[in-house]
N, C-alpha and C. Protein backbone atom coordinates (compact mmCIF):
# COMPACT_ATOMS: atom_id res chain seq x y z
N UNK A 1 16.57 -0.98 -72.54
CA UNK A 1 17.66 -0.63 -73.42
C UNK A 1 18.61 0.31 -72.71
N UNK A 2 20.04 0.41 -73.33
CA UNK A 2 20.94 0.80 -72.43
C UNK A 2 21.63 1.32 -73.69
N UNK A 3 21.25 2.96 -73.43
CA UNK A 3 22.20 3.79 -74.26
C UNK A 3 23.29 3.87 -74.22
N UNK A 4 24.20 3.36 -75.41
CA UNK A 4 25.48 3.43 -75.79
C UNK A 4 26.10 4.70 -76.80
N UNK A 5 26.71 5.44 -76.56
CA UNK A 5 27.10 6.70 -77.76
C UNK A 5 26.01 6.89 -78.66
N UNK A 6 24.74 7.14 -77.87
CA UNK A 6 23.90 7.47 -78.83
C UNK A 6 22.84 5.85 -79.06
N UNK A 7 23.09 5.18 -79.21
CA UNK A 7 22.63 4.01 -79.63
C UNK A 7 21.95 3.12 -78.48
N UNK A 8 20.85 2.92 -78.92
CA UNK A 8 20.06 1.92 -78.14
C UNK A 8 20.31 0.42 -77.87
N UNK A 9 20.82 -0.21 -76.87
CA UNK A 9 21.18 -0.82 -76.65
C UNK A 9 20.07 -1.43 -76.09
N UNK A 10 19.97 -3.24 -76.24
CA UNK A 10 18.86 -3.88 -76.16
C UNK A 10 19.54 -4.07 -74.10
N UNK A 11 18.59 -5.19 -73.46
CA UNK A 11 19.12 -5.28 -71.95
C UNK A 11 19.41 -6.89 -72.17
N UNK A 12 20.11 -7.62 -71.50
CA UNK A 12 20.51 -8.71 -71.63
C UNK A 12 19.40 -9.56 -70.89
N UNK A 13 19.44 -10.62 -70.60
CA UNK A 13 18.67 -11.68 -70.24
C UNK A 13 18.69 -11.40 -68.87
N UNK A 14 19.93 -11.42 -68.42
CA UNK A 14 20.23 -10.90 -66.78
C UNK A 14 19.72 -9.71 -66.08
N UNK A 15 19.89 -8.60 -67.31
CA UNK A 15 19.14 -7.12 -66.69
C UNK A 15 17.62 -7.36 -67.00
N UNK A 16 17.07 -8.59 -67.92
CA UNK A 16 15.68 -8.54 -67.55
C UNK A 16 15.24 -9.33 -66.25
N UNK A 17 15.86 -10.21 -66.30
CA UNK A 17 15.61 -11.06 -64.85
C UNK A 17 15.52 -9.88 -63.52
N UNK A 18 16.76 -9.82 -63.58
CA UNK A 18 16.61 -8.58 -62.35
C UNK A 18 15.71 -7.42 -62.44
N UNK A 19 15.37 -7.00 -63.62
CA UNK A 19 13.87 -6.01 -63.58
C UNK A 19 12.75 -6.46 -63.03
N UNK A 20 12.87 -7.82 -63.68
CA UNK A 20 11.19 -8.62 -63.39
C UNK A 20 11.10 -9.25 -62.09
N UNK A 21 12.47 -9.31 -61.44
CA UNK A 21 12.47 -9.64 -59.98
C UNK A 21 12.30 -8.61 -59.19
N UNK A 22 12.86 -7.10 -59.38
CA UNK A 22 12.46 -6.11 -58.81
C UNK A 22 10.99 -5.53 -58.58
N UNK A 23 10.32 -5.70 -60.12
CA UNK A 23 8.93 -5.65 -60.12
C UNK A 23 7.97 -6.67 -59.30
N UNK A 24 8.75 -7.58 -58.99
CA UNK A 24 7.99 -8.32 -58.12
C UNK A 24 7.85 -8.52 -56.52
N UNK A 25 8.91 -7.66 -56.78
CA UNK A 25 9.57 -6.88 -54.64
C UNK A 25 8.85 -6.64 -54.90
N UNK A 26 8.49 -5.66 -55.72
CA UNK A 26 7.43 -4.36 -55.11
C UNK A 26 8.21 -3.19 -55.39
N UNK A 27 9.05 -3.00 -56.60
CA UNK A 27 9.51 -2.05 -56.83
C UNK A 27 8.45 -1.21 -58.00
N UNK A 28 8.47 -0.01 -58.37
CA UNK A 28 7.70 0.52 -58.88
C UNK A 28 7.98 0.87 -60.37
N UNK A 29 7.92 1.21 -61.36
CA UNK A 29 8.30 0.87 -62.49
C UNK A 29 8.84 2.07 -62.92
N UNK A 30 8.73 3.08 -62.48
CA UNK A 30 9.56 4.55 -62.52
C UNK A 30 10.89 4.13 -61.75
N UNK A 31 10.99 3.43 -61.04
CA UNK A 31 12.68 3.39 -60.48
C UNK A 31 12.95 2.03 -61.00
N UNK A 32 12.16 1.08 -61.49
CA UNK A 32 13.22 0.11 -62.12
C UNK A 32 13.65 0.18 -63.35
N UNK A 33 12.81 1.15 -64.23
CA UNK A 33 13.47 2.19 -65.40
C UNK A 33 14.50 2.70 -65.12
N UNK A 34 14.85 3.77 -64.10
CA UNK A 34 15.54 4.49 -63.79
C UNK A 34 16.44 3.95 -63.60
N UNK A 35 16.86 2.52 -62.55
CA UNK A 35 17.87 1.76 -62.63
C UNK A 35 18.93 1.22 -63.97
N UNK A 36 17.62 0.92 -64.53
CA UNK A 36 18.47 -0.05 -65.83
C UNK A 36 18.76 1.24 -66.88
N UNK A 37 17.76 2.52 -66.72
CA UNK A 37 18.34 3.71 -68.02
C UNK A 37 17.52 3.25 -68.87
N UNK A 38 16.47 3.23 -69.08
CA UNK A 38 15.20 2.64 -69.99
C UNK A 38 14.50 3.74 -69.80
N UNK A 39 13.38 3.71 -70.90
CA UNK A 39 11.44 4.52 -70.59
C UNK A 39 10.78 3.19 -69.64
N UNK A 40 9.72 3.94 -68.88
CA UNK A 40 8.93 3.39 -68.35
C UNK A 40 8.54 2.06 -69.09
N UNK A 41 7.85 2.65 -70.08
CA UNK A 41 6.76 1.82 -70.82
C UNK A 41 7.88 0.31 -71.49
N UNK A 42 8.99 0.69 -71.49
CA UNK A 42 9.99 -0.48 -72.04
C UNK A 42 9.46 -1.82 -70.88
N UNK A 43 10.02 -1.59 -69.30
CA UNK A 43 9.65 -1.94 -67.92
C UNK A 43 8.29 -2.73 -68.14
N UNK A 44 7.21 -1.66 -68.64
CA UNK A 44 5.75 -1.91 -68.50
C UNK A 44 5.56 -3.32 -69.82
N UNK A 45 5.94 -3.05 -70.94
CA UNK A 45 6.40 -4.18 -71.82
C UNK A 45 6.76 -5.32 -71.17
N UNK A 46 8.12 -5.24 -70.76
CA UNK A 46 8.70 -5.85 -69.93
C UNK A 46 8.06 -7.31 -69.08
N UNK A 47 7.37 -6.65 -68.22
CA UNK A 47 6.64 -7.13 -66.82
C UNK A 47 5.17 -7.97 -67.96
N UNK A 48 4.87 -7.36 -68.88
CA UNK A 48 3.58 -7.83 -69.48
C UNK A 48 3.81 -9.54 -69.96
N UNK A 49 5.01 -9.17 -70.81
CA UNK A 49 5.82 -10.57 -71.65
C UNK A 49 5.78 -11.42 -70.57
N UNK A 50 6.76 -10.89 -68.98
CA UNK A 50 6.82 -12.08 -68.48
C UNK A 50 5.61 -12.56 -67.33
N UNK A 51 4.47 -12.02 -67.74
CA UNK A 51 3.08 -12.54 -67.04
C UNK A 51 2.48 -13.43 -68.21
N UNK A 52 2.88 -12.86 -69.48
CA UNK A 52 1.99 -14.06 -70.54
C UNK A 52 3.00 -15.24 -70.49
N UNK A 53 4.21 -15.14 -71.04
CA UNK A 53 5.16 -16.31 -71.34
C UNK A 53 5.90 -17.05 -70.02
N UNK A 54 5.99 -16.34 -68.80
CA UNK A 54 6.69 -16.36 -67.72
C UNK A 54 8.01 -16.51 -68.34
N UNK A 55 8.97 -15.58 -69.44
CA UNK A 55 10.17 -15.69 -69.40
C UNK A 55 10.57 -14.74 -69.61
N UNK A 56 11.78 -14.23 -69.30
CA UNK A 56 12.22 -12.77 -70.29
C UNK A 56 13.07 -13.03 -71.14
N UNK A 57 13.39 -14.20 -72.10
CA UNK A 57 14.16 -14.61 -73.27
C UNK A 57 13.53 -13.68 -74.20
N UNK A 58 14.20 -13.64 -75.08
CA UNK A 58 13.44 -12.86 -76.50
C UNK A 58 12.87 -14.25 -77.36
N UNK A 59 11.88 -14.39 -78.39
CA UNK A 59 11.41 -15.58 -78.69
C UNK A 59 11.77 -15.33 -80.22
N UNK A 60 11.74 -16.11 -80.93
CA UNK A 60 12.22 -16.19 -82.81
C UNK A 60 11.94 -14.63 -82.81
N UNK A 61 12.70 -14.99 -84.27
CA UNK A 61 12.64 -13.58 -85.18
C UNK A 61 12.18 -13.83 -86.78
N UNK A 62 11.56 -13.08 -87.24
CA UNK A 62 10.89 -13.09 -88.30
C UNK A 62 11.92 -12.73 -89.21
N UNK A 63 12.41 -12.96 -90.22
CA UNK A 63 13.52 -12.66 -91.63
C UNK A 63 14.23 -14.00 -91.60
N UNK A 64 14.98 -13.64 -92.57
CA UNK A 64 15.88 -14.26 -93.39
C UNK A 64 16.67 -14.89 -92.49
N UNK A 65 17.74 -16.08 -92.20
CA UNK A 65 18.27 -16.32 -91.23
C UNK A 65 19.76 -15.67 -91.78
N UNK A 66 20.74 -15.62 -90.95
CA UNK A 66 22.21 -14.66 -91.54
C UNK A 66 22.79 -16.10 -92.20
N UNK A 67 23.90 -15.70 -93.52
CA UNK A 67 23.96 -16.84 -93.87
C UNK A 67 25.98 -16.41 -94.17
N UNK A 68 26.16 -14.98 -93.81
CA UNK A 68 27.97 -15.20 -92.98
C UNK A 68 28.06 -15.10 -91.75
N UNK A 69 29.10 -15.71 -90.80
CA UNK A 69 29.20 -15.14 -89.50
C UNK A 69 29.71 -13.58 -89.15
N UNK A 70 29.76 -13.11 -88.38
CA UNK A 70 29.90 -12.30 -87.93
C UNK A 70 31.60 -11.85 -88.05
N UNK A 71 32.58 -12.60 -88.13
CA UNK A 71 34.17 -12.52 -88.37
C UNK A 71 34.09 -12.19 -90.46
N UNK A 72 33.25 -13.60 -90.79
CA UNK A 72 32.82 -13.55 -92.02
C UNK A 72 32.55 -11.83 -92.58
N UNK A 73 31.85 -11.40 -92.02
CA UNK A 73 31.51 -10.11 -92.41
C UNK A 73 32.74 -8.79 -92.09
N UNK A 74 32.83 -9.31 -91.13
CA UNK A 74 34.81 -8.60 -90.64
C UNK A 74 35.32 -8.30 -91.97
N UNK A 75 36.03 -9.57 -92.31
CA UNK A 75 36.58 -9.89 -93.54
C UNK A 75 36.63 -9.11 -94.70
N UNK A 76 35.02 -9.34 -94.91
CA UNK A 76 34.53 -8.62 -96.26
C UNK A 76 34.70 -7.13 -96.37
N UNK A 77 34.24 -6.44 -95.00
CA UNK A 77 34.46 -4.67 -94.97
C UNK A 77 36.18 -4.74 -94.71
N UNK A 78 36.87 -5.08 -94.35
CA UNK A 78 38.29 -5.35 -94.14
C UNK A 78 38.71 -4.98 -95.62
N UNK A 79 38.53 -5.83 -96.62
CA UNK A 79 38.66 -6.18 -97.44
C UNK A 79 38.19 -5.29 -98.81
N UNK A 80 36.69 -4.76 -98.60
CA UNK A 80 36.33 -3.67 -99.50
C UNK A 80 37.73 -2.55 -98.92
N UNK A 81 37.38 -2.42 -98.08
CA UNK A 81 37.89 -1.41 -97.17
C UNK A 81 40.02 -0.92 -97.74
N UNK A 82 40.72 -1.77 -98.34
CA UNK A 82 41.63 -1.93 -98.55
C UNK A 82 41.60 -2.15 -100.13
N UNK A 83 40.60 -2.33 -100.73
CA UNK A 83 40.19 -2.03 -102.30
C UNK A 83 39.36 -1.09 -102.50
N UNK A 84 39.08 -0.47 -101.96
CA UNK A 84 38.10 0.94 -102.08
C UNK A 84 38.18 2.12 -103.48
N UNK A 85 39.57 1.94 -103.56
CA UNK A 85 40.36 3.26 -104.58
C UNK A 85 40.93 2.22 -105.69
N UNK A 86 40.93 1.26 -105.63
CA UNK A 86 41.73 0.57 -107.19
C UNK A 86 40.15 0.58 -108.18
N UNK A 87 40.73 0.77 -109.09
CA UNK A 87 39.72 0.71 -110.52
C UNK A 87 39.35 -1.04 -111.36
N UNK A 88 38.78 -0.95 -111.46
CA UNK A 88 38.57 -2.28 -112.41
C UNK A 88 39.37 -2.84 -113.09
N UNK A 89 40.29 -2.11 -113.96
CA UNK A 89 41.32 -2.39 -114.70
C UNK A 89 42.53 -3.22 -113.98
């Protein structure tokens, strides 16, 4: 993960590839943390996933599937956002 203003930022597909290729130089897992701006144990995660699955994709997700897009949702706070103060009437 890659801290953004505070916020944890997940690593992309690319910054896992290149971790799990580093770990496999022979880099050590205190500096390929250190590289990407992660904890160790993220790395140590990391390297585990791609010895069971051999991939570093992320795999399904458990919930609800989203059912607006992402502009969709724009819209809507746009939109509260500019009716916020009118009354019902």
């Amino acid at each position: 993960m890659v801290k953004f203003y505070g916020y944890a930022m997940k690593l992309s597909n690319e910054q896992r590839a290149r971790a799990t290729g580093m770990l496999e130089a022979g880099v050590n897992q205190a500096v390929d943390a250190r590289e990407f701006n992660v904890h160790r144990p993220t790395i140590s995660r990391l390297q585990s996933k791609f010895r069971e699955t051999n991939t570093v994709a992320d795999g399904p997700r458990a919930g609800r599937p989203r059912v607006t897009t992402l502009r969709e949702d724009r819209t809507i706070r746009l939109m509260h956002l500019q009716n916020r103060l009118k009354t019902a009437t």
